[in-house]
Protein backbone atom coordinates (compact mmCIF):
# COMPACT_ATOMS: atom_id res chain seq x y z
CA UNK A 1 -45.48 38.89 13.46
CA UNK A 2 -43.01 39.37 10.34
CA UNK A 3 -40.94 41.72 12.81
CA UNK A 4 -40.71 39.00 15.47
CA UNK A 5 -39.88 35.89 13.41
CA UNK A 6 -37.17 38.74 11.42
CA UNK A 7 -35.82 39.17 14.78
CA UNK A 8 -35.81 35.42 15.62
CA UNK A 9 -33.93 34.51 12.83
CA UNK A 10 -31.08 37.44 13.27
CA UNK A 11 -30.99 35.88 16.77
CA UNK A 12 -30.53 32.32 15.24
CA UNK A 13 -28.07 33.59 12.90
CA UNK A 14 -25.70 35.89 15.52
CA UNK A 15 -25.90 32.75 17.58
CA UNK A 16 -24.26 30.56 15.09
CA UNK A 17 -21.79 32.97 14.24
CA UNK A 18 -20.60 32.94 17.46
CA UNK A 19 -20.59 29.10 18.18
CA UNK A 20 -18.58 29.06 14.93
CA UNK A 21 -16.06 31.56 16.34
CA UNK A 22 -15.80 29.99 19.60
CA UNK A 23 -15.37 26.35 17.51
CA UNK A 24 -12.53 27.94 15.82
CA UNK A 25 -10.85 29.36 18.45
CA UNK A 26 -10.74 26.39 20.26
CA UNK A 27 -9.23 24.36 17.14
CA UNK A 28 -7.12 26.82 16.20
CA UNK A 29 -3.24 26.62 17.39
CA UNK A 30 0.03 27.37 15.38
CA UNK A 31 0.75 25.39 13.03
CA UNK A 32 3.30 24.48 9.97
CA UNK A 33 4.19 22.20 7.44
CA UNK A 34 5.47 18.33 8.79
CA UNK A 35 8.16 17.33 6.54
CA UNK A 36 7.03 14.06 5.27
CA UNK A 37 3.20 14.86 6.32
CA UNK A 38 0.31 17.15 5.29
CA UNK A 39 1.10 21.05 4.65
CA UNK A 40 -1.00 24.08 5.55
CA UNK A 41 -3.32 25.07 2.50
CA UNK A 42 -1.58 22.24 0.77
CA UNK A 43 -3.48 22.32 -2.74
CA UNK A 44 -1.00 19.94 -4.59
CA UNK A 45 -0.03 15.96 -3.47
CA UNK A 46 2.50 15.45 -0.83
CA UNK A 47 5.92 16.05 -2.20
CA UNK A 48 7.13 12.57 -3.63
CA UNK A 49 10.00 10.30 -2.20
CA UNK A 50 9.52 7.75 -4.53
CA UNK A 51 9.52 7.76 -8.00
CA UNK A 52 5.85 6.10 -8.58
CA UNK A 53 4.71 8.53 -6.43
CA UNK A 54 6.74 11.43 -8.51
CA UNK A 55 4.89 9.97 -11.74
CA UNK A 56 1.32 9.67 -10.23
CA UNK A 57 2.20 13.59 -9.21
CA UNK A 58 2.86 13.59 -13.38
CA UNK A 59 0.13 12.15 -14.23
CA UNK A 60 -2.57 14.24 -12.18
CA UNK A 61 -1.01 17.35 -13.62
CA UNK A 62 -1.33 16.01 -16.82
CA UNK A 63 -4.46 14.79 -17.18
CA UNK A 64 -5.53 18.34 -15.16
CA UNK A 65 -4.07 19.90 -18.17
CA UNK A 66 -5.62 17.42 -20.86
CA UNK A 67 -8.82 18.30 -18.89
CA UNK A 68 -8.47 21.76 -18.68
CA UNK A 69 -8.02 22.06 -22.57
CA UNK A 70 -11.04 19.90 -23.32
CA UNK A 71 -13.42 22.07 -20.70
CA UNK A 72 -11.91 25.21 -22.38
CA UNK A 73 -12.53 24.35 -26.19
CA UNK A 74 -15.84 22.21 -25.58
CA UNK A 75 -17.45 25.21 -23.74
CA UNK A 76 -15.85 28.00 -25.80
CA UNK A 77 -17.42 25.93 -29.22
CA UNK A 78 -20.97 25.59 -27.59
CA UNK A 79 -20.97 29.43 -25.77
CA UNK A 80 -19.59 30.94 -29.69
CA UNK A 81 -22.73 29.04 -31.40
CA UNK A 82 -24.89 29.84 -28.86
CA UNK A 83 -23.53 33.45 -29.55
CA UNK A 84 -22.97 33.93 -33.02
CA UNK A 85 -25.83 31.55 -33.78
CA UNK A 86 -28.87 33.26 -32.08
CA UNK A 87 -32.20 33.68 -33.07
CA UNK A 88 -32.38 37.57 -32.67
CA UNK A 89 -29.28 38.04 -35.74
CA UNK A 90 -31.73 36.34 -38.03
CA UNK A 91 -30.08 33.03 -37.69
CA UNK A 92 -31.67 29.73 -38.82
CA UNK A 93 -30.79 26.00 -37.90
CA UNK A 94 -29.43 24.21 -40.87
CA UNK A 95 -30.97 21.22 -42.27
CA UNK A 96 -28.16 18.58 -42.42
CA UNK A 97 -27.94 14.72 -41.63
CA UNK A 98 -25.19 12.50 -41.47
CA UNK A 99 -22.31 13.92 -41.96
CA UNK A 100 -19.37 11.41 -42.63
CA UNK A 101 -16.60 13.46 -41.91
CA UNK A 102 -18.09 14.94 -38.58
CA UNK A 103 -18.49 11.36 -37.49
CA UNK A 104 -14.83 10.42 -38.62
CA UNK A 105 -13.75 13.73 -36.62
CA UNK A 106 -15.79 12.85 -33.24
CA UNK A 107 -14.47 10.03 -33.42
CA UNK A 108 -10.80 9.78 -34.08
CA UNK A 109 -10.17 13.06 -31.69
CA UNK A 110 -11.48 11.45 -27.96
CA UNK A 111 -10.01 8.39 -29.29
CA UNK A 112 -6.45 9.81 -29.61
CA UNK A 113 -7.04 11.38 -26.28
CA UNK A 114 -7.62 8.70 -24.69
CA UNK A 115 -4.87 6.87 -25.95
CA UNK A 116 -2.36 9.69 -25.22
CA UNK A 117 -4.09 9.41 -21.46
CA UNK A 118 -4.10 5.84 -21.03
CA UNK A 119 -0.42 4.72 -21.93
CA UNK A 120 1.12 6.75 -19.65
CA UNK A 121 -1.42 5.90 -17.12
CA UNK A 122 -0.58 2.28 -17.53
CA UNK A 123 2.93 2.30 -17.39
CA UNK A 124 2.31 3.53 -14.02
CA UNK A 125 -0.36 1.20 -12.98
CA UNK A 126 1.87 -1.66 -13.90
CA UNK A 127 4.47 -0.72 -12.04
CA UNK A 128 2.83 0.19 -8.94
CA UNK A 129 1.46 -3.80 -8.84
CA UNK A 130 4.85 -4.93 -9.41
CA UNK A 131 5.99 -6.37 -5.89
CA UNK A 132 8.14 -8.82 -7.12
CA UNK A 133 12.33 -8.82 -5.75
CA UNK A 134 11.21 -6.45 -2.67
CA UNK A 135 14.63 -6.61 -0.21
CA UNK A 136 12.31 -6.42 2.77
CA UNK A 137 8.89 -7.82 3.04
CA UNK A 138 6.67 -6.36 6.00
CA UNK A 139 3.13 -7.55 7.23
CA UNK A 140 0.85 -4.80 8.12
CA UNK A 141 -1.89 -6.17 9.64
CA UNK A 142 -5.04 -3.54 10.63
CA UNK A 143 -6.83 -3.35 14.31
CA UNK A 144 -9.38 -1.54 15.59
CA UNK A 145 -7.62 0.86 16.11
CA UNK A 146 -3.87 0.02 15.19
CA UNK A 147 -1.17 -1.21 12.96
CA UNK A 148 0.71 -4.38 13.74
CA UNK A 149 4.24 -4.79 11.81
CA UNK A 150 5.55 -8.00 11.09
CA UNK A 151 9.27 -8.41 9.16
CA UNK A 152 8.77 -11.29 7.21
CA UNK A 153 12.11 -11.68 4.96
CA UNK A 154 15.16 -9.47 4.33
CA UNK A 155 17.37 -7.85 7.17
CA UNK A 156 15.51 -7.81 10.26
CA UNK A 157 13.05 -10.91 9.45
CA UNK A 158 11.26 -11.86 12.91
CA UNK A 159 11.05 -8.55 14.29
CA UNK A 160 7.10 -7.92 15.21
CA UNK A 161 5.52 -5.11 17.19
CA UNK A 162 2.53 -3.18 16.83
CA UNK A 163 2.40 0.37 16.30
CA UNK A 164 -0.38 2.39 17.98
CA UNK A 165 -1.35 6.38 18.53
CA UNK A 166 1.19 7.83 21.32
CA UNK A 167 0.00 8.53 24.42
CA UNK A 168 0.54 11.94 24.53
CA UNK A 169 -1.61 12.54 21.74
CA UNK A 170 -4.81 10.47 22.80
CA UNK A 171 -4.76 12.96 26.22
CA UNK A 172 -4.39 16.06 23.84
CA UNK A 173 -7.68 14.81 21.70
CA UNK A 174 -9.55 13.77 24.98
CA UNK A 175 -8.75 17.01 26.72
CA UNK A 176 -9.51 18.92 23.13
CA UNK A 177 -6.67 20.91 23.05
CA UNK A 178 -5.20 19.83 20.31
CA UNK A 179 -0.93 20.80 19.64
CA UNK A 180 2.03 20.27 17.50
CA UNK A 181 2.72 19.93 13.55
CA UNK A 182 2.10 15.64 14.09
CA UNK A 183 -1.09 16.14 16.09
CA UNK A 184 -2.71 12.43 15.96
CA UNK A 185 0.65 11.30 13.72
CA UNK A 186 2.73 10.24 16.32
CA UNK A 187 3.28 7.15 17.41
CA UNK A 188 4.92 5.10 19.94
CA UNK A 189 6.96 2.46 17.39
CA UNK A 190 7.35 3.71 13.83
CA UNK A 191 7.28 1.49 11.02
CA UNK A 192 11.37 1.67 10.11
CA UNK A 193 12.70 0.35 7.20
CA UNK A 194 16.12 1.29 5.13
CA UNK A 195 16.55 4.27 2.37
CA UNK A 196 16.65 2.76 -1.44
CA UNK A 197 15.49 -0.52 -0.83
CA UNK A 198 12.70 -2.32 -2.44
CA UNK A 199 9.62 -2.52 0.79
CA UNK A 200 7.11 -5.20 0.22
CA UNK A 201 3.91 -4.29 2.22
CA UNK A 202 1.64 -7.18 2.60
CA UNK A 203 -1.65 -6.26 4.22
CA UNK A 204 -4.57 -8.01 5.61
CA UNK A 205 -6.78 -6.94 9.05
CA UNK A 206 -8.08 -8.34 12.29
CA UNK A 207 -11.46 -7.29 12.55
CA UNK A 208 -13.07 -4.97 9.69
CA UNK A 209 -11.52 -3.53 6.62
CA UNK A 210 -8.64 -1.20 6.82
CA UNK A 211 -6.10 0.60 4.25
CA UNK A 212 -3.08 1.14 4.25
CA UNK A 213 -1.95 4.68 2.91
CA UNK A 214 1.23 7.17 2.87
CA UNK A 215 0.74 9.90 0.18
CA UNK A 216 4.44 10.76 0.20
CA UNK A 217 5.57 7.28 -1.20
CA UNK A 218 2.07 7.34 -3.28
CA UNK A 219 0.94 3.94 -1.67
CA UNK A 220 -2.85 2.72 -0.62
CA UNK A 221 -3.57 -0.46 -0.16
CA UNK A 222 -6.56 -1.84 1.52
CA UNK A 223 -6.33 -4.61 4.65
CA UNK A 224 -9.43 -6.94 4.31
CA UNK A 225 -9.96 -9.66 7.25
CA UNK A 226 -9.14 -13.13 5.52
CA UNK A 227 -7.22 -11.69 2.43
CA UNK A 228 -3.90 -10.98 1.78
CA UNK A 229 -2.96 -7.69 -0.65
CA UNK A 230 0.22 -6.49 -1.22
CA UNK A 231 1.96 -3.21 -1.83
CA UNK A 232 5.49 -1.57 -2.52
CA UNK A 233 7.69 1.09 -2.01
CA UNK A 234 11.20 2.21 -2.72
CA UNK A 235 12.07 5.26 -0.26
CA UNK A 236 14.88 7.73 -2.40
CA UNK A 237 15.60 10.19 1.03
CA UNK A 238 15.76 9.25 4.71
CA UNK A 239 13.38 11.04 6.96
CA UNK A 240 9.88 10.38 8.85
CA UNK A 241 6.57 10.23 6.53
CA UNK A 242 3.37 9.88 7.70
CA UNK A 243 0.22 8.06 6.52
CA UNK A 244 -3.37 7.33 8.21
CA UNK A 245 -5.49 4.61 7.63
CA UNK A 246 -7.77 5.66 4.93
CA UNK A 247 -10.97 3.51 5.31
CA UNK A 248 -13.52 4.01 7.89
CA UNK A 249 -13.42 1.37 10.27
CA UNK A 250 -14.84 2.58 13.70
CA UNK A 251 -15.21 5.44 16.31
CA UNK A 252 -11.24 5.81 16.01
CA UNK A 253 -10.86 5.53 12.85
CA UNK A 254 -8.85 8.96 13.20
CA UNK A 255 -6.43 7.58 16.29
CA UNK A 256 -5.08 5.12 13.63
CA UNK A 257 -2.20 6.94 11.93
CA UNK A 258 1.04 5.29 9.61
CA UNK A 259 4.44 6.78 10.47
CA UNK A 260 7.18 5.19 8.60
CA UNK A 261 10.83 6.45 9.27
CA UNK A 262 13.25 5.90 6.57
CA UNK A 263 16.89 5.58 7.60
CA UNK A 264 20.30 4.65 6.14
CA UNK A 265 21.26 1.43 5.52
CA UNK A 266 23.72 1.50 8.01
CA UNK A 267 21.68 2.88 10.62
CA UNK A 268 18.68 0.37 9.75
CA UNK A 269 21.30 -2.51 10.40
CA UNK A 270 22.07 -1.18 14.02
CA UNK A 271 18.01 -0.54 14.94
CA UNK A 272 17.76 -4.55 14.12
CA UNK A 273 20.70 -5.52 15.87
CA UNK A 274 18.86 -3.24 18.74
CA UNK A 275 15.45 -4.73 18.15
CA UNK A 276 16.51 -8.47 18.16
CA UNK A 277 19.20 -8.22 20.83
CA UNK A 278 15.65 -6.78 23.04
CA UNK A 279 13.37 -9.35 21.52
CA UNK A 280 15.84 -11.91 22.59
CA UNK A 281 15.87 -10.72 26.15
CA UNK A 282 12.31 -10.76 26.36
CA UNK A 283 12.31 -14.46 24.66
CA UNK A 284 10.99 -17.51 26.44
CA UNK A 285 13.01 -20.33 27.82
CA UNK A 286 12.49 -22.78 25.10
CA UNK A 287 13.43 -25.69 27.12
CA UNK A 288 10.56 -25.04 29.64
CA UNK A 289 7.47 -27.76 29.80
CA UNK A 290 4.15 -25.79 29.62
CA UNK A 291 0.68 -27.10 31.03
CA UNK A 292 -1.94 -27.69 28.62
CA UNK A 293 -4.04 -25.04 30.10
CA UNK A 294 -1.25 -22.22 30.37
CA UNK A 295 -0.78 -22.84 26.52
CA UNK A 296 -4.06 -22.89 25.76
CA UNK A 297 -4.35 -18.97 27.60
CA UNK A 298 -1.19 -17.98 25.39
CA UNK A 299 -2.29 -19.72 22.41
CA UNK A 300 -5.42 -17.62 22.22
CA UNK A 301 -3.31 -14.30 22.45
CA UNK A 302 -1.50 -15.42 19.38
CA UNK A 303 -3.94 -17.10 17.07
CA UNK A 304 -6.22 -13.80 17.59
CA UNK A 305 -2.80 -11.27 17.37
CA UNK A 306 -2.26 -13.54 13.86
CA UNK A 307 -3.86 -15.61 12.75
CA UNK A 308 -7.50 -14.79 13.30
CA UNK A 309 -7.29 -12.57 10.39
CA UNK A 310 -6.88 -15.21 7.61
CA UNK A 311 -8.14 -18.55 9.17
CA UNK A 312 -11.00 -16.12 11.12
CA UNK A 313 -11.82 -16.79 15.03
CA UNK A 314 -13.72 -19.49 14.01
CA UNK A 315 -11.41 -21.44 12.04
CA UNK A 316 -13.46 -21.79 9.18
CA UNK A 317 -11.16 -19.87 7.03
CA UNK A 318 -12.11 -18.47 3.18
CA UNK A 319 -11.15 -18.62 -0.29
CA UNK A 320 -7.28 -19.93 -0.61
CA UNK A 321 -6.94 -19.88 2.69
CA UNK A 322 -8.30 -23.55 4.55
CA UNK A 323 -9.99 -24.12 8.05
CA UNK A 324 -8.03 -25.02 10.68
CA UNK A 325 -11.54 -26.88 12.46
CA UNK A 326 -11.61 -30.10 11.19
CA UNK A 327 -8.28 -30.30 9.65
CA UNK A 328 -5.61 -33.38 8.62
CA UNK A 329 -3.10 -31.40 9.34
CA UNK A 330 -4.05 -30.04 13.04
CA UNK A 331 -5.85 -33.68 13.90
CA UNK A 332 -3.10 -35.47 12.48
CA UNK A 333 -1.17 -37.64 16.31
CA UNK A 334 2.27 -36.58 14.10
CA UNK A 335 2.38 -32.82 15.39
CA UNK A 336 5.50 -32.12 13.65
CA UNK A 337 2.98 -32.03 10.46
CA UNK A 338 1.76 -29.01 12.01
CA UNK A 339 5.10 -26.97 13.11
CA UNK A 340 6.44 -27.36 9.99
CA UNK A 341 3.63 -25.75 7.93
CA UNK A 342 3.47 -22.76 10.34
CA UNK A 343 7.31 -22.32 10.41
CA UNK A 344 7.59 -22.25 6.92
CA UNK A 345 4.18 -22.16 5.23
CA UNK A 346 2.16 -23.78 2.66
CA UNK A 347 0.77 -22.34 -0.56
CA UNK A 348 -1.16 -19.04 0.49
CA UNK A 349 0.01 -19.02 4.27
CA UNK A 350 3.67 -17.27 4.90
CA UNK A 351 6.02 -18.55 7.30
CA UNK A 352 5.47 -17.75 10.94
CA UNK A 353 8.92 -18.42 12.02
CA UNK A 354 9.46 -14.84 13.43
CA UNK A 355 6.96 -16.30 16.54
CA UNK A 356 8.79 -17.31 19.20
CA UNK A 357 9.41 -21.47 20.20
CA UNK A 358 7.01 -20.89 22.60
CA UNK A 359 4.25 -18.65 21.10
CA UNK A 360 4.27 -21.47 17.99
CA UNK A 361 4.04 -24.08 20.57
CA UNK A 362 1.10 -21.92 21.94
CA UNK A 363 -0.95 -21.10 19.09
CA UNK A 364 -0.63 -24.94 17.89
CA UNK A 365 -1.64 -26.39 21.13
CA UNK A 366 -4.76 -24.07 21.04
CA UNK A 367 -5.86 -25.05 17.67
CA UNK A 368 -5.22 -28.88 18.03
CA UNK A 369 -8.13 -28.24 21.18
CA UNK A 370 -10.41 -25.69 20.16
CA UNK A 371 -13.75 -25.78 18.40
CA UNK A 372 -13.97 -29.48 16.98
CA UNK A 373 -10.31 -30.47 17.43
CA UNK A 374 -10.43 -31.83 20.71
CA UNK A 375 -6.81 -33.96 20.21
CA UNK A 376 -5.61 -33.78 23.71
CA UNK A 377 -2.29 -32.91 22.21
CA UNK A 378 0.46 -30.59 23.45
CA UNK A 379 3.11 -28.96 21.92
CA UNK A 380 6.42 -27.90 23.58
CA UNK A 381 8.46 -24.92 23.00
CA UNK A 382 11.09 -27.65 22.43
CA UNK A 383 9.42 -29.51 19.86
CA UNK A 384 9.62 -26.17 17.75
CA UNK A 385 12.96 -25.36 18.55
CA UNK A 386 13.69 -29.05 17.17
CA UNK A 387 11.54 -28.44 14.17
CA UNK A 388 13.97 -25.20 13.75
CA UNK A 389 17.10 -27.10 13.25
């Protein structure tokens, strides 16, 4: 019986080995180090491009070494007594209480430590919350499962698009052959902003929380349905960098990736001149009359693309941020009331004016008629534009 259940087991065992191996080889393909990305073996942080991301690379070596020397002397004190203070040389436990100066001692030392760990530490922290005078503030706003951008002020301000996992590399996963330094980084419109400017990243979510992370410019910062964080970065070398979103939020959690290309400032004005000259092209005929219902269809599209996440799809809102059921402004017969808030905000809610005429016109129509705002009203691409001027 002990010979069969022996034999069993070696069975059990050669057949995991070999699952393993097989796993491998199927996961294994040649890879190397993405500039701007992760490295192969990489034991240390990605290499910095900004300089709080160059001092948080300080700081973890420092407090590694800080570390290091405590573990060393703690342990070397306790393993000598335990050495040179053993029973079998004779030795005997001395008979001592109180001692004012060890007191004094244990206590000054870790408090000096600390000190020496937490002003450096702070000077960093500061800094990193520090979003104030950005020369480009972005929205980053977290789906299930991708990243919509939103240029909210500086060059480029109205540009919107949402950034999602390229094709390519969804069919690679599904078929499980996976290829390429960027596998599951690429994507089909990179976040671009210009080289040595200050980037404001505000971030909030549609659905459930996500977080908003590239190690190279040493940013996280969490998106959380109905609030609004913020984040910042200052770029010091143009290239493409590479982030994820680092909070679970689903089965694709891992199709969600951040790429973020960093170019000059003269290239950075031609890509908006690009992006606006297309978004114009694409723009609705603000001088068109809508029907209530076709509005209604488009308004829904918006209000879930942006605004769901901060007034939620019931229009309760939460916090700073107030309902849009039941409210003065939405119920009030002036609808200008309305157009103005969302093209230039009020207290905690930005301006929207990077919507198109007819998208605004949209999104307010729906919300003067859904849930318990049942105004009848209707809102014209033309009554924005008019608002505009």
């Amino acid at each position: 019986m002990i010979k069969d259940l022996v034999s069993d087991a070696s069975r059990v065992v050669k057949c995991a080995f070999g699952l393993a191996v097989l796993a491998c080889a199927q996961v294994a393909w040649a890879v190397n180090d993405l500039p701007g990305g992760p490295g192969v073996r990489q034991i240390d942080l990605q290499a910095p491009v900004t300089k709080i991301a160059a001092e948080q690379q300080w700081l973890h070596n420092f407090m590694l070494y800080i570390c290091s020397v405590i573990f060393v002397v703690v342990f070397g004190v306790m393993f000598y007594s335990i050495y040179a203070h053993r029973k079998s040389k004779g030795h005997k436990a001395a008979a001592f209480h109180e001692s004012t100066t060890v007191e004094i001692v244990w206590t000054v030392i870790p408090f000096l430590i600390v000190i020496g760990m937490a002003l450096p530490a702070t000077k960093v922290v500061v800094a990193q919350k520090d979003t104030t005078n950005a020369d480009l503030t972005i929205k980053a706003t977290g789906y299930q499962w991708k990243w919509g951008y939103d240029y909210l002020k500086g060059e480029g301000e109205g540009i919107a698009f949402l950034s999602t996992l390229d094709a390519s590399q969804r069919a690679l996963s599904d078929a499980g052959t996976p290829a390429g330094d960027n596998y599951l980084l690429k994507v089909d419109h990179p976040l671009v902003v210009p080289v040595n400017k200050k980037i404001r990243i505000i971030t909030t979510a549609n659905d459930v929380i996500h977080s908003f992370g590239v190690p190279a410019f040493g940013i996280k910062q969490d998106a959380i349905p109905g609030f609004v964080r913020d984040t910042w970065f200052r770029a010091e070398k143009v290239g493409d960098f590479h982030g994820q979103c680092v909070e679970l939020c689903g089965k694709e959690h891992a199709y969600m990736p951040i790429h973020v290309k960093v170019l000059s400032e003269a290239d950075y004005s031609q890509w908006v001149q690009g992006q606006l000259k297309e978004m114009q092209a694409k723009a609705d005929d603000p001088n068109k009359v809508w029907t209530q219902e076709d509005l209604l269809a488009r308004g829904e599209k918006v209000y879930t693309s942006n605004c769901a996440a901060c007034h939620q799809p019931n229009g309760k809102g939460g916090g700073a941020i107030k309902p849009l059921d039941g409210s003065p402004v939405v119920q009030d017969p002036d609808k200008t009331k309305q157009i103005v808030v969302v093209l230039h905000g009020r207290n905690a809610m930005p301006s929207w004016k990077q919507l198109s005429d007819t998208e605004i016109a949209a999104v307010i129509t729906y919300t003067k008629n859904h849930w318990s705002n049942k105004t009848g009203q209707v809102v014209q691409p033309l009554d924005v534009l008019t608002a505009r001027k």
